[in-house]
PDB file of N, CA and C in Angstrom:
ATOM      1  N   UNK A   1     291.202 148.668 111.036  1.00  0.00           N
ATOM      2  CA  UNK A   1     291.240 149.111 112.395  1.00  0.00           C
ATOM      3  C   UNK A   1     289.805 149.355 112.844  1.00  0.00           C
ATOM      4  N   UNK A   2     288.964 149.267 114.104  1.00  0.00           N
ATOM      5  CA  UNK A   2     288.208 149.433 114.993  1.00  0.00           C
ATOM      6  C   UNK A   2     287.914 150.520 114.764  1.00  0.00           C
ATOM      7  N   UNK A   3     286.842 151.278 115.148  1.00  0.00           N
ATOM      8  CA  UNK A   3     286.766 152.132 115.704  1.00  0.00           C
ATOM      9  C   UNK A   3     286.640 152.366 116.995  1.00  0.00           C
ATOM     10  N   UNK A   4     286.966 150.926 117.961  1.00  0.00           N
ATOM     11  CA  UNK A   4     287.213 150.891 119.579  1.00  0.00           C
ATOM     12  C   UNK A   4     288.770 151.519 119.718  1.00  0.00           C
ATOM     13  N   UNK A   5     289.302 150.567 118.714  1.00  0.00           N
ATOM     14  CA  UNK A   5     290.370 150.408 119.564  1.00  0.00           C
ATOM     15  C   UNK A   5     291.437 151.784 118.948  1.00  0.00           C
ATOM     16  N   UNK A   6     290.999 152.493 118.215  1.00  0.00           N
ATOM     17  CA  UNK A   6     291.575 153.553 117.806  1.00  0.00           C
ATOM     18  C   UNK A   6     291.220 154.503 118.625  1.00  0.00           C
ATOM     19  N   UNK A   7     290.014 154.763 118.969  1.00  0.00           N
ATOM     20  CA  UNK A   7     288.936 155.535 119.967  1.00  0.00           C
ATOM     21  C   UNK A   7     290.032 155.640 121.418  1.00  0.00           C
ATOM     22  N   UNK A   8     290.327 154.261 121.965  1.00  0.00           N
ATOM     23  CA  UNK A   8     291.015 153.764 123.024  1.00  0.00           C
ATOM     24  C   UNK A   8     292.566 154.214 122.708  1.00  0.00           C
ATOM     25  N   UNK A   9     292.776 154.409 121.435  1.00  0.00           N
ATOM     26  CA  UNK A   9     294.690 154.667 121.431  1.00  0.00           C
ATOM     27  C   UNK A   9     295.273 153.155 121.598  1.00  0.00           C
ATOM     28  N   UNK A  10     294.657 152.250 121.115  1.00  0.00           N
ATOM     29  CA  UNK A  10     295.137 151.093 120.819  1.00  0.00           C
ATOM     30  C   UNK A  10     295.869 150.552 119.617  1.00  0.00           C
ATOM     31  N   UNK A  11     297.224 150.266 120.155  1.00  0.00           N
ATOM     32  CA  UNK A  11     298.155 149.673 118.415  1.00  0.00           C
ATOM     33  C   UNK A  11     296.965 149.196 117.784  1.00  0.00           C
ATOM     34  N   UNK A  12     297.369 148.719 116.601  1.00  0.00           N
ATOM     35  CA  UNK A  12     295.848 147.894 115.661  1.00  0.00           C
ATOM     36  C   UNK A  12     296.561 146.565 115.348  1.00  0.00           C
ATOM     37  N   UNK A  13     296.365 145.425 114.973  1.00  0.00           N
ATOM     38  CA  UNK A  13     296.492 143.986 114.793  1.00  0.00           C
ATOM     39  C   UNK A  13     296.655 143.801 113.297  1.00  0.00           C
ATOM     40  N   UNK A  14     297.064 142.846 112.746  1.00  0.00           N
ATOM     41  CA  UNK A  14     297.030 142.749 111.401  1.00  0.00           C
ATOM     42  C   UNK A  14     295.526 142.277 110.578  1.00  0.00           C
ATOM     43  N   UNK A  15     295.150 141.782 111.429  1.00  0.00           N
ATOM     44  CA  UNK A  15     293.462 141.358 110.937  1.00  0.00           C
ATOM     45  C   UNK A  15     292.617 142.848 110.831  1.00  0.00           C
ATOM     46  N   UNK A  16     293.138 143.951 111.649  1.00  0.00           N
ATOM     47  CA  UNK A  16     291.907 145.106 111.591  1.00  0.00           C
ATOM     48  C   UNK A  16     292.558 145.759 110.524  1.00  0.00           C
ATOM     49  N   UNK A  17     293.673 146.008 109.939  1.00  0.00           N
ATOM     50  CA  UNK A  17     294.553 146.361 109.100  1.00  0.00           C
ATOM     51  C   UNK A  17     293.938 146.044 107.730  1.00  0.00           C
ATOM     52  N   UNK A  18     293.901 144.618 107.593  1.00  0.00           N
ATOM     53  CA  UNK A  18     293.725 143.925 106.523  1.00  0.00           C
ATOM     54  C   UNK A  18     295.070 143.621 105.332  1.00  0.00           C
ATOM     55  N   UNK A  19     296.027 143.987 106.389  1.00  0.00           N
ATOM     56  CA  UNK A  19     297.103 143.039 105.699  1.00  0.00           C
ATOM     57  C   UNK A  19     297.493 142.217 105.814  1.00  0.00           C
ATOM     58  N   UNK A  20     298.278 141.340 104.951  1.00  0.00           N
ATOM     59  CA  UNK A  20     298.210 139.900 105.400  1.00  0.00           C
ATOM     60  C   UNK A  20     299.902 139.624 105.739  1.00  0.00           C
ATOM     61  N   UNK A  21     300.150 138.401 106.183  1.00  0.00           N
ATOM     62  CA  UNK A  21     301.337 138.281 106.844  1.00  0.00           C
ATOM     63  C   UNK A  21     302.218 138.219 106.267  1.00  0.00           C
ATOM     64  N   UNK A  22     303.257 138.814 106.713  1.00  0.00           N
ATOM     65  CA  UNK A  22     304.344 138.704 105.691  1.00  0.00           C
ATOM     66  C   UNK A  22     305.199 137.364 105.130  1.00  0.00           C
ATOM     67  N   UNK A  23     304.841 136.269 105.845  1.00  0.00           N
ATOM     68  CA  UNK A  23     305.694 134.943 105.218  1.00  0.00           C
ATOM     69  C   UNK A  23     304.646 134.060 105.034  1.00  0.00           C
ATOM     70  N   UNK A  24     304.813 133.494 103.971  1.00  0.00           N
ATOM     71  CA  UNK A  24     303.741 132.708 103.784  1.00  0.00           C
ATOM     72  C   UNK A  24     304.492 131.416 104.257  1.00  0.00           C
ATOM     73  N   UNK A  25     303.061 130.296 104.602  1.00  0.00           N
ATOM     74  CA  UNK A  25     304.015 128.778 105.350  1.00  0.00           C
ATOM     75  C   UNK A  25     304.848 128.156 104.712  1.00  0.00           C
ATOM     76  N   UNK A  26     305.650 127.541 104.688  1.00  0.00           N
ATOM     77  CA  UNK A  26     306.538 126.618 104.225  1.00  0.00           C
ATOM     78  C   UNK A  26     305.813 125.306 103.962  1.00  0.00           C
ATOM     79  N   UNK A  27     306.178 125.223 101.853  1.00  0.00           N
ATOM     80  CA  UNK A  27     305.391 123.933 101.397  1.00  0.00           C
ATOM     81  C   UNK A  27     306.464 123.039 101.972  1.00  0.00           C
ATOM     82  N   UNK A  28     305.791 122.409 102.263  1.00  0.00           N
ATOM     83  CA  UNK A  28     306.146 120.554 102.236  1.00  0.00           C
ATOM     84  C   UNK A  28     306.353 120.028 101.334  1.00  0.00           C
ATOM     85  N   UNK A  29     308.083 119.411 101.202  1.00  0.00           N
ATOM     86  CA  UNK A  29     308.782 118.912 100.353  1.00  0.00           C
ATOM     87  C   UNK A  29     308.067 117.643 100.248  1.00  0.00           C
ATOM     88  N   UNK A  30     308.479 116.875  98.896  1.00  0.00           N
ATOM     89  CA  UNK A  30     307.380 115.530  98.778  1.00  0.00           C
ATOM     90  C   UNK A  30     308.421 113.662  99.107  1.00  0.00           C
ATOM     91  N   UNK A  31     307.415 113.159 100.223  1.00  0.00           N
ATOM     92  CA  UNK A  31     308.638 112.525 100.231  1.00  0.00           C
ATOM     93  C   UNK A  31     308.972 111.618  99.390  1.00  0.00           C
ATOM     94  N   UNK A  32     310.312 111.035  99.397  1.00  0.00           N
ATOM     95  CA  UNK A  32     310.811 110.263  98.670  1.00  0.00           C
ATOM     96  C   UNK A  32     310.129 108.719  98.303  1.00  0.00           C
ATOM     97  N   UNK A  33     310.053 108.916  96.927  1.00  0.00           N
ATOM     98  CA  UNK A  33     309.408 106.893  96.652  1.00  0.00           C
ATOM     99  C   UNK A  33     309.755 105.907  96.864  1.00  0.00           C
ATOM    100  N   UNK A  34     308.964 105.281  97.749  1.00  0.00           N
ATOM    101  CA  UNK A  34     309.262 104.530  98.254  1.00  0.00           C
ATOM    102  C   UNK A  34     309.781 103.102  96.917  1.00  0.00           C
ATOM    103  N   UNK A  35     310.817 102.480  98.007  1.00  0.00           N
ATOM    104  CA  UNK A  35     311.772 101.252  97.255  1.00  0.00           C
ATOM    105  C   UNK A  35     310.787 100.156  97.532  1.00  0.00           C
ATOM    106  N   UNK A  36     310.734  99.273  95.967  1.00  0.00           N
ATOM    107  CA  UNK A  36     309.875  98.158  96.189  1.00  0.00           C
ATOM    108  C   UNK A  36     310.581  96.973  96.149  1.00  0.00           C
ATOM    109  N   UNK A  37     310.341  96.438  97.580  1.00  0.00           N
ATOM    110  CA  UNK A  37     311.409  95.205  97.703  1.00  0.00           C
ATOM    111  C   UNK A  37     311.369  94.011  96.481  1.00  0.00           C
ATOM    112  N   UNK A  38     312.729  93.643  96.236  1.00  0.00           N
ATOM    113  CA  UNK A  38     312.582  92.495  95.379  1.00  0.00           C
ATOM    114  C   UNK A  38     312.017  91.643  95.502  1.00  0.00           C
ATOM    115  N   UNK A  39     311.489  90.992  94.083  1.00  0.00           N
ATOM    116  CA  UNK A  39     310.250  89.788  94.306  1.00  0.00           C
ATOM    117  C   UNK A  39     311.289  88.619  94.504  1.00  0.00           C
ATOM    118  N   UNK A  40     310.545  87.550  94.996  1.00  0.00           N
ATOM    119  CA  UNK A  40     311.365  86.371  95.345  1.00  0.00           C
ATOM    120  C   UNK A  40     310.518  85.550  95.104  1.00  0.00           C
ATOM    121  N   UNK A  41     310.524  84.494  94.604  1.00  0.00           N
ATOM    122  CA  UNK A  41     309.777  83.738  93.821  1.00  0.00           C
ATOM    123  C   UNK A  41     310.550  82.331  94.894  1.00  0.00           C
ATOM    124  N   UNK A  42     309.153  81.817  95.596  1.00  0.00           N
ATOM    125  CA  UNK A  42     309.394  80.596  96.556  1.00  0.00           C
ATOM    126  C   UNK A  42     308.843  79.748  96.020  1.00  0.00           C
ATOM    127  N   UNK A  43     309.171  78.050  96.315  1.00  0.00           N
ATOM    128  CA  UNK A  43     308.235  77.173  95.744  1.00  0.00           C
ATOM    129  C   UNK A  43     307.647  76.949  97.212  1.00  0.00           C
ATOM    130  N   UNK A  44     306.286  76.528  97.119  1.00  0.00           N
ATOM    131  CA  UNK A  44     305.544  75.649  98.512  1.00  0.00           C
ATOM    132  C   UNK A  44     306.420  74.568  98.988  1.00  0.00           C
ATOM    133  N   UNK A  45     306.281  74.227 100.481  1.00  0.00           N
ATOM    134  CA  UNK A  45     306.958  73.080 100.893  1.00  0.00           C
ATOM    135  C   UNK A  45     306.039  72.209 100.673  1.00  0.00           C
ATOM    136  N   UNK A  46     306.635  70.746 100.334  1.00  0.00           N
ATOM    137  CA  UNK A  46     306.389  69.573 100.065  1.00  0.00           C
ATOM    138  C   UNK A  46     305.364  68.945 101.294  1.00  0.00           C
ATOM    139  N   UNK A  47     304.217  69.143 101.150  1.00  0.00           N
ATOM    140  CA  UNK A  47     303.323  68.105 102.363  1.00  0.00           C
ATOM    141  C   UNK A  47     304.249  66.775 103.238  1.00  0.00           C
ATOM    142  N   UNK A  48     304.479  66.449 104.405  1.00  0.00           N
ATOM    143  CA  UNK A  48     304.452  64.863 104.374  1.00  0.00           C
ATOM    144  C   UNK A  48     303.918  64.305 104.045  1.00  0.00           C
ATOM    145  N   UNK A  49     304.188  62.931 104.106  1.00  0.00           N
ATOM    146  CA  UNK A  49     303.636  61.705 103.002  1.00  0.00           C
ATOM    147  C   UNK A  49     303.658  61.154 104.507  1.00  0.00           C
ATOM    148  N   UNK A  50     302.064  60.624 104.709  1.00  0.00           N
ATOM    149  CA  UNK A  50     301.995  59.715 106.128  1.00  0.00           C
ATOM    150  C   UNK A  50     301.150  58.888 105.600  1.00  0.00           C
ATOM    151  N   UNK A  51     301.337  57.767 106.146  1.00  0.00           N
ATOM    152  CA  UNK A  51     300.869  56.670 105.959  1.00  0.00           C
ATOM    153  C   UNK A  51     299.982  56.080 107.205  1.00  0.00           C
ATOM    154  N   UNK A  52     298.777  55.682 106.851  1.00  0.00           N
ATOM    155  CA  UNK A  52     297.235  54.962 107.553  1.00  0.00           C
ATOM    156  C   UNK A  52     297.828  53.843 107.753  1.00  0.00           C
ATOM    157  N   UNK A  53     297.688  53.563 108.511  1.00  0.00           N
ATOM    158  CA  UNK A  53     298.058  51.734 108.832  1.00  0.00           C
ATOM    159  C   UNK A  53     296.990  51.256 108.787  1.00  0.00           C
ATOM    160  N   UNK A  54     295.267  51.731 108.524  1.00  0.00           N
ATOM    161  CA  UNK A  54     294.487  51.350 108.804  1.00  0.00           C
ATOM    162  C   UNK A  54     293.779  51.083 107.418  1.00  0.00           C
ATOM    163  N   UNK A  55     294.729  51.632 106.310  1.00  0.00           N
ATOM    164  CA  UNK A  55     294.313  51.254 104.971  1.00  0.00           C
ATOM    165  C   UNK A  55     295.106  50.134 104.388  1.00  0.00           C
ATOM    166  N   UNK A  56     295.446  48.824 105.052  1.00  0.00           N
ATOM    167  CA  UNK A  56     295.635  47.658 104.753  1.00  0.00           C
ATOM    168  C   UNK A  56     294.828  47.285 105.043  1.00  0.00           C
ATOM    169  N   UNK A  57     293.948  47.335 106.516  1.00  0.00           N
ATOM    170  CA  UNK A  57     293.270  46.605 107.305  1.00  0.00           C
ATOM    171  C   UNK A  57     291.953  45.969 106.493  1.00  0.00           C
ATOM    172  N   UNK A  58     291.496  44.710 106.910  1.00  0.00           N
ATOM    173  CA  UNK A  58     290.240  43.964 106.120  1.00  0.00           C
ATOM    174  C   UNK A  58     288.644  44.824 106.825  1.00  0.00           C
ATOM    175  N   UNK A  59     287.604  45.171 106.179  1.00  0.00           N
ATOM    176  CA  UNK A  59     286.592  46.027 106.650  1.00  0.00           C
ATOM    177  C   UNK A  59     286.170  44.551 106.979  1.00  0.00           C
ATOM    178  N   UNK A  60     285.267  44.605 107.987  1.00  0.00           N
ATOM    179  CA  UNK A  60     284.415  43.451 108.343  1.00  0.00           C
ATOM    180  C   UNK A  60     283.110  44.472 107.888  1.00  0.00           C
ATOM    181  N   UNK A  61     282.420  42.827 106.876  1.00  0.00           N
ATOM    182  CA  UNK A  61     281.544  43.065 106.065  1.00  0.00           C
ATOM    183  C   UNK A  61     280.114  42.155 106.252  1.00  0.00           C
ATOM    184  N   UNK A  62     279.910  42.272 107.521  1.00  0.00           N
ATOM    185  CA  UNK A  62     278.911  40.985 108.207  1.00  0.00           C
ATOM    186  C   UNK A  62     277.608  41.507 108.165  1.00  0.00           C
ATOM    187  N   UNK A  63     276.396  40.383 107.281  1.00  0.00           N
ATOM    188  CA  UNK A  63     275.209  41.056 106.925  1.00  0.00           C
ATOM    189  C   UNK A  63     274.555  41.002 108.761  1.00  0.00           C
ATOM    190  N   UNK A  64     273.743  41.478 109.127  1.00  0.00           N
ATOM    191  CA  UNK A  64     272.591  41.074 109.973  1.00  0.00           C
ATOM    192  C   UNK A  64     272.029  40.117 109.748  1.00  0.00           C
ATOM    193  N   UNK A  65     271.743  39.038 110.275  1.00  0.00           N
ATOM    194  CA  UNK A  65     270.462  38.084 109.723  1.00  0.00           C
ATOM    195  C   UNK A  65     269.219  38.917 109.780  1.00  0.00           C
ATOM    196  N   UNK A  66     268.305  38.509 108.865  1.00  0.00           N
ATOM    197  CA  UNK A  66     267.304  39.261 108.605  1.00  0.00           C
ATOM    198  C   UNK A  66     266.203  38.204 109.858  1.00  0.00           C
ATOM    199  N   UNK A  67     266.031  39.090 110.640  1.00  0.00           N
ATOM    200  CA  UNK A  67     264.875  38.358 112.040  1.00  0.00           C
ATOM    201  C   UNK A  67     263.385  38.738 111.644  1.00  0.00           C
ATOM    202  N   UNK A  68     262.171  38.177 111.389  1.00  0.00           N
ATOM    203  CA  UNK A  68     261.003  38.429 111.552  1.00  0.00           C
ATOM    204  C   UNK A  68     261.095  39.046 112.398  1.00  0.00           C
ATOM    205  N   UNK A  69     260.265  40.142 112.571  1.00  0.00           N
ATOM    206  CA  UNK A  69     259.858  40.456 113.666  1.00  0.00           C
ATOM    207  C   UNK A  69     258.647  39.839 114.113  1.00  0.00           C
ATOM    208  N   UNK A  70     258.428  39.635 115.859  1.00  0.00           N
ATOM    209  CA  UNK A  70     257.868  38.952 116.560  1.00  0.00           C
ATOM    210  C   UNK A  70     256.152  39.906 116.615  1.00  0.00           C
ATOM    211  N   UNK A  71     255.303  38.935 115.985  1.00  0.00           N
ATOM    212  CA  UNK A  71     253.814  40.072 116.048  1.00  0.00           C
ATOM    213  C   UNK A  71     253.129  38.990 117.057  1.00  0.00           C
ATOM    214  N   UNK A  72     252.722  39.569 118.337  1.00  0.00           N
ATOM    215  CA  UNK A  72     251.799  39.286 118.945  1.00  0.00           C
ATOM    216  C   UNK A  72     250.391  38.848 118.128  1.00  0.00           C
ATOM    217  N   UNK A  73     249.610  37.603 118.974  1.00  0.00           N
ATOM    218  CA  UNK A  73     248.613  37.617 118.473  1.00  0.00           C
ATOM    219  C   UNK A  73     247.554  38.599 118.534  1.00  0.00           C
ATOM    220  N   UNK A  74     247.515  38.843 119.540  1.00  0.00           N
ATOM    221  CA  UNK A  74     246.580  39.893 120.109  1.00  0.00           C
ATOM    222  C   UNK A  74     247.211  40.953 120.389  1.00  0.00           C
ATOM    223  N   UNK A  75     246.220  41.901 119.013  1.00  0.00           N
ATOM    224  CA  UNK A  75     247.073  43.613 118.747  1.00  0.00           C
ATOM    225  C   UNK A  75     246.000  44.143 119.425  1.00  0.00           C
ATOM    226  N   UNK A  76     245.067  43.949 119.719  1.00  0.00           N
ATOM    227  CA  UNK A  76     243.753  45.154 120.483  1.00  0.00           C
ATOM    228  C   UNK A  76     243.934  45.584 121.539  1.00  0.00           C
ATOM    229  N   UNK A  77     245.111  44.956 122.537  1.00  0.00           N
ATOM    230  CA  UNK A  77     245.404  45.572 123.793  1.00  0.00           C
ATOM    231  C   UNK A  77     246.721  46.263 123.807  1.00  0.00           C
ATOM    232  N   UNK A  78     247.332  46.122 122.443  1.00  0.00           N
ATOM    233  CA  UNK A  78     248.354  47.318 122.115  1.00  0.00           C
ATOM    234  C   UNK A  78     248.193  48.821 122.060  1.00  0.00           C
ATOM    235  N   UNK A  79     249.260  49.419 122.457  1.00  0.00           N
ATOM    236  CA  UNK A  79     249.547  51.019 122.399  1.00  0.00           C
ATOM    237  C   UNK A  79     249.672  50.937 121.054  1.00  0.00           C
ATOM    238  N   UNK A  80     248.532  52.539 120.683  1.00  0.00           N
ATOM    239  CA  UNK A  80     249.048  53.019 119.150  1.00  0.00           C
ATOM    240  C   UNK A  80     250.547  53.056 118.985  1.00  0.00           C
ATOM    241  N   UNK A  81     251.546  53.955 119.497  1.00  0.00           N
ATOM    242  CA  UNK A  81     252.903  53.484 119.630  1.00  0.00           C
ATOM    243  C   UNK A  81     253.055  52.416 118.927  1.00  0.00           C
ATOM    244  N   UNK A  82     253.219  51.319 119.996  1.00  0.00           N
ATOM    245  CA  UNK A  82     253.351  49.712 119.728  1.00  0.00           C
ATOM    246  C   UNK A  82     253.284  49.093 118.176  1.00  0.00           C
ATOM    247  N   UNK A  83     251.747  49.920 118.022  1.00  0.00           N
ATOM    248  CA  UNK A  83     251.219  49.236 116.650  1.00  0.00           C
ATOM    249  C   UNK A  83     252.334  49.946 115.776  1.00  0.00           C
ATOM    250  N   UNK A  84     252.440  51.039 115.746  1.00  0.00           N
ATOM    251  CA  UNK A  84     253.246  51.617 115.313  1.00  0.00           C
ATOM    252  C   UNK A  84     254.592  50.945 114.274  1.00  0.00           C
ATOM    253  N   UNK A  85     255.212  50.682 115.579  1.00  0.00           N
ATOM    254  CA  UNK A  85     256.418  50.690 115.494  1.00  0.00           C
ATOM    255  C   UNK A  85     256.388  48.991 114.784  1.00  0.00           C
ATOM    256  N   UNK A  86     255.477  48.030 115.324  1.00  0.00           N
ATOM    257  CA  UNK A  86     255.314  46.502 114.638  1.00  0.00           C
ATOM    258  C   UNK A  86     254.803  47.018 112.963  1.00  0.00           C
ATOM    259  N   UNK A  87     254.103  48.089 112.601  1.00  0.00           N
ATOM    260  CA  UNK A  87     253.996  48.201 111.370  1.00  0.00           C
ATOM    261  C   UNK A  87     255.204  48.750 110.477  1.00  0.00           C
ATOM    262  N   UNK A  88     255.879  49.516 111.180  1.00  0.00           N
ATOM    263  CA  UNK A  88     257.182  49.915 110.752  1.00  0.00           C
ATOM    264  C   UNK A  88     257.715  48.929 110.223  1.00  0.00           C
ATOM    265  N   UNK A  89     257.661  47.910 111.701  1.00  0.00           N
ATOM    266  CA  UNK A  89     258.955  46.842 111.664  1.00  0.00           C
ATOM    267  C   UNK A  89     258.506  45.537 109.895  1.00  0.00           C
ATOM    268  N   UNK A  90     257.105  45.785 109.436  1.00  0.00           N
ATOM    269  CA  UNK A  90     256.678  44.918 108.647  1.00  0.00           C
ATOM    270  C   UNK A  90     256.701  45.217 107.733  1.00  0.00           C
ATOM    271  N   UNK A  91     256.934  46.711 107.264  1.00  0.00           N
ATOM    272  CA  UNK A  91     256.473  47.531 106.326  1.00  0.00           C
ATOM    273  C   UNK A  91     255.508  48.420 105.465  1.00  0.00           C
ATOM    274  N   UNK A  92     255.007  48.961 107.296  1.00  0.00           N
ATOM    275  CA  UNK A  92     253.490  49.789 106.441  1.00  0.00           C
ATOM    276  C   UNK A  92     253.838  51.330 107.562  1.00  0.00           C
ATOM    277  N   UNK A  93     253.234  52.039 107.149  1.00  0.00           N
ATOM    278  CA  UNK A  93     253.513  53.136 107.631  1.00  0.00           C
ATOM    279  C   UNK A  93     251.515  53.806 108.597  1.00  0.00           C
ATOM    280  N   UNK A  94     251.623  53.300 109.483  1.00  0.00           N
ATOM    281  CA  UNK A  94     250.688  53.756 110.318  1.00  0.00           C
ATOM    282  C   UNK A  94     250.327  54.473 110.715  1.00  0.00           C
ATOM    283  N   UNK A  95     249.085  55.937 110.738  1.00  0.00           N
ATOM    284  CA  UNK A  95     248.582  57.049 110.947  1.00  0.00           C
ATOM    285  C   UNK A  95     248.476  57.068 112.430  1.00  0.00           C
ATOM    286  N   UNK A  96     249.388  57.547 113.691  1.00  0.00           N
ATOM    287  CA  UNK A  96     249.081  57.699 115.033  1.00  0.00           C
ATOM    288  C   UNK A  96     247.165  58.492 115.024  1.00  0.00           C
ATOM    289  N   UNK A  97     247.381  58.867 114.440  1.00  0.00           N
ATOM    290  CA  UNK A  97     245.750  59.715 114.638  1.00  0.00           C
ATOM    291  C   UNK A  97     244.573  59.612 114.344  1.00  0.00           C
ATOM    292  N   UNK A  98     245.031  58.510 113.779  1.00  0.00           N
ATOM    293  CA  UNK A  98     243.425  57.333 113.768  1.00  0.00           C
ATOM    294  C   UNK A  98     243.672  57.002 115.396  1.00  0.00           C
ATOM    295  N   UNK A  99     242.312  56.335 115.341  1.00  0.00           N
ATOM    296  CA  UNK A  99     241.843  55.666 116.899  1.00  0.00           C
ATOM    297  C   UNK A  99     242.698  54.419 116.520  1.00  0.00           C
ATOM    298  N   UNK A 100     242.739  53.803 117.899  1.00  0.00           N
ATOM    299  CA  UNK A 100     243.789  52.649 118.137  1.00  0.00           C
ATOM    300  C   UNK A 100     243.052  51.423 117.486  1.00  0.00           C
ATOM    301  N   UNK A 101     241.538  51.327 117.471  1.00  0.00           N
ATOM    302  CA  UNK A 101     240.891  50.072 116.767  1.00  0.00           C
ATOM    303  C   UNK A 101     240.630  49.899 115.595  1.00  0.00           C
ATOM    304  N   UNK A 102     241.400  51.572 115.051  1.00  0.00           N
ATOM    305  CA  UNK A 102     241.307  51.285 113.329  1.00  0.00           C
ATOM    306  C   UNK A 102     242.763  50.862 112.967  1.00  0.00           C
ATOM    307  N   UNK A 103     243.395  51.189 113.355  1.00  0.00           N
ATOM    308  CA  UNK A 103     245.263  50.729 113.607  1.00  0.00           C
ATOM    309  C   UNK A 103     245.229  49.183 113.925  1.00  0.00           C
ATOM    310  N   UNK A 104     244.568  48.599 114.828  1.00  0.00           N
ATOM    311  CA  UNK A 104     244.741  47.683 114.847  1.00  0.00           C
ATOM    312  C   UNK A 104     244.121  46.652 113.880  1.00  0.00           C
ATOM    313  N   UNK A 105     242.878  47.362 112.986  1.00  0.00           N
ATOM    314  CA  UNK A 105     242.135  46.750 111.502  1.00  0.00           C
ATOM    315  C   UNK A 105     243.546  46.677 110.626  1.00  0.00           C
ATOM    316  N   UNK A 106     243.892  47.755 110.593  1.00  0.00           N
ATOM    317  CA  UNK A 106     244.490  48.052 109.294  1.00  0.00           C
ATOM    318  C   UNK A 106     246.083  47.317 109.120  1.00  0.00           C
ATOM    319  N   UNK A 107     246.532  47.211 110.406  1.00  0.00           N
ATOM    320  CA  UNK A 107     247.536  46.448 110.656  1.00  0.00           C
ATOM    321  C   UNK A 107     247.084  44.650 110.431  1.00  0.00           C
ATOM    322  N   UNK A 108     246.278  44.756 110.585  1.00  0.00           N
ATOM    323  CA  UNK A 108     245.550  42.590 110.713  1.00  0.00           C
ATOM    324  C   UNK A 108     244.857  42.704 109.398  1.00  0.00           C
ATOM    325  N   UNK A 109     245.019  43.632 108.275  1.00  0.00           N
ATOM    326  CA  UNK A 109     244.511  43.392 107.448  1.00  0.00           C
ATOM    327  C   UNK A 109     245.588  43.446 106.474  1.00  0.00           C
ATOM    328  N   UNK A 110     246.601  44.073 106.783  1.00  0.00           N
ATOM    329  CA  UNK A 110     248.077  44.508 105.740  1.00  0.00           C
ATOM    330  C   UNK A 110     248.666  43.145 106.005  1.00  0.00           C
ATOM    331  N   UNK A 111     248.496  42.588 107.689  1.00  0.00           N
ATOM    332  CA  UNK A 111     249.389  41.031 107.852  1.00  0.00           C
ATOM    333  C   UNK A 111     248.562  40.016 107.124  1.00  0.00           C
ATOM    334  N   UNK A 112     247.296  40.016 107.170  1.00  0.00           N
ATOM    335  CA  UNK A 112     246.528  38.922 106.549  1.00  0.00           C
ATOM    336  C   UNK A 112     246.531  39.057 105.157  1.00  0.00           C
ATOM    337  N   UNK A 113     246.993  39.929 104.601  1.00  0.00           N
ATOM    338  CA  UNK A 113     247.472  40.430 102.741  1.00  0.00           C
ATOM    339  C   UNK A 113     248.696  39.110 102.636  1.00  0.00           C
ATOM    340  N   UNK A 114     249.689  40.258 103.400  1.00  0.00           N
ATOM    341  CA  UNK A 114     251.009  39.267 103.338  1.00  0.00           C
ATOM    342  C   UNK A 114     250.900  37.539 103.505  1.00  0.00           C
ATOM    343  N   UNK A 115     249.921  37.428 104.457  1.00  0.00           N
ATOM    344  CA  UNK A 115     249.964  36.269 104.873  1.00  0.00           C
ATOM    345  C   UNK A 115     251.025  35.705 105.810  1.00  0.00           C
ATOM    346  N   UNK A 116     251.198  36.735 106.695  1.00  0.00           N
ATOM    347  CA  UNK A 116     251.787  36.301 107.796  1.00  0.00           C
ATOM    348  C   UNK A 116     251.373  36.218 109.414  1.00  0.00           C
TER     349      UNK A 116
END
């Protein structure tokens, strides 16, 4: 009890008391276990079976003719590009970042190897 509320003529509470309540809470019963449904043992369904109509068919198996490619006589008024792509087409692999008049050496010197 207070010394307010006794002072005041006030009932007293159970907390200023210090007794405790008379019912204690109600435990919670535990619930029941749960039922584990029966196993059922399925097989997978069977895929269809479809059929390509396109796996009879004949592959067409047609080479390219193999074309020279066409080299201008005169490479000095060619685009590095150009040279480029005619060294590609011959089989040399050409540095864009050389100047265009060493591209065009090195290209007339790889064709004059080959001899073409």
């Amino acid at each position: 009890m207070s010394k307010f509320s006794e002072a005041a003529g006030l009932p007293t509470t159970s907390h200023e008391t210090g007794v405790a309540g008379t019912t204690a809470p109600p435990v919670p019963t535990a619930p029941p276990e749960p039922v584990a449904p029966p196993v059922v043992e399925e097989t997978p369904p069977t895929p269809p079976v479809h059929e390509n109509p396109l796996d009879d068919m004949p592959v067409a198996t047609i080479e390219a003719p193999s074309v020279e490619p066409e080299i201008p006589t005169n490479l000095k008024w060619l685009s590095k590009i150009k040279l480029e792509e005619i060294g590609r087409s011959v089989g040399i692999e050409l540095d864009r970042r050389l100047s265009q008049p060493k591209l065009v050496e090195q290209l007339e010197q790889y064709l004059a190897d080959r001899g073409v």
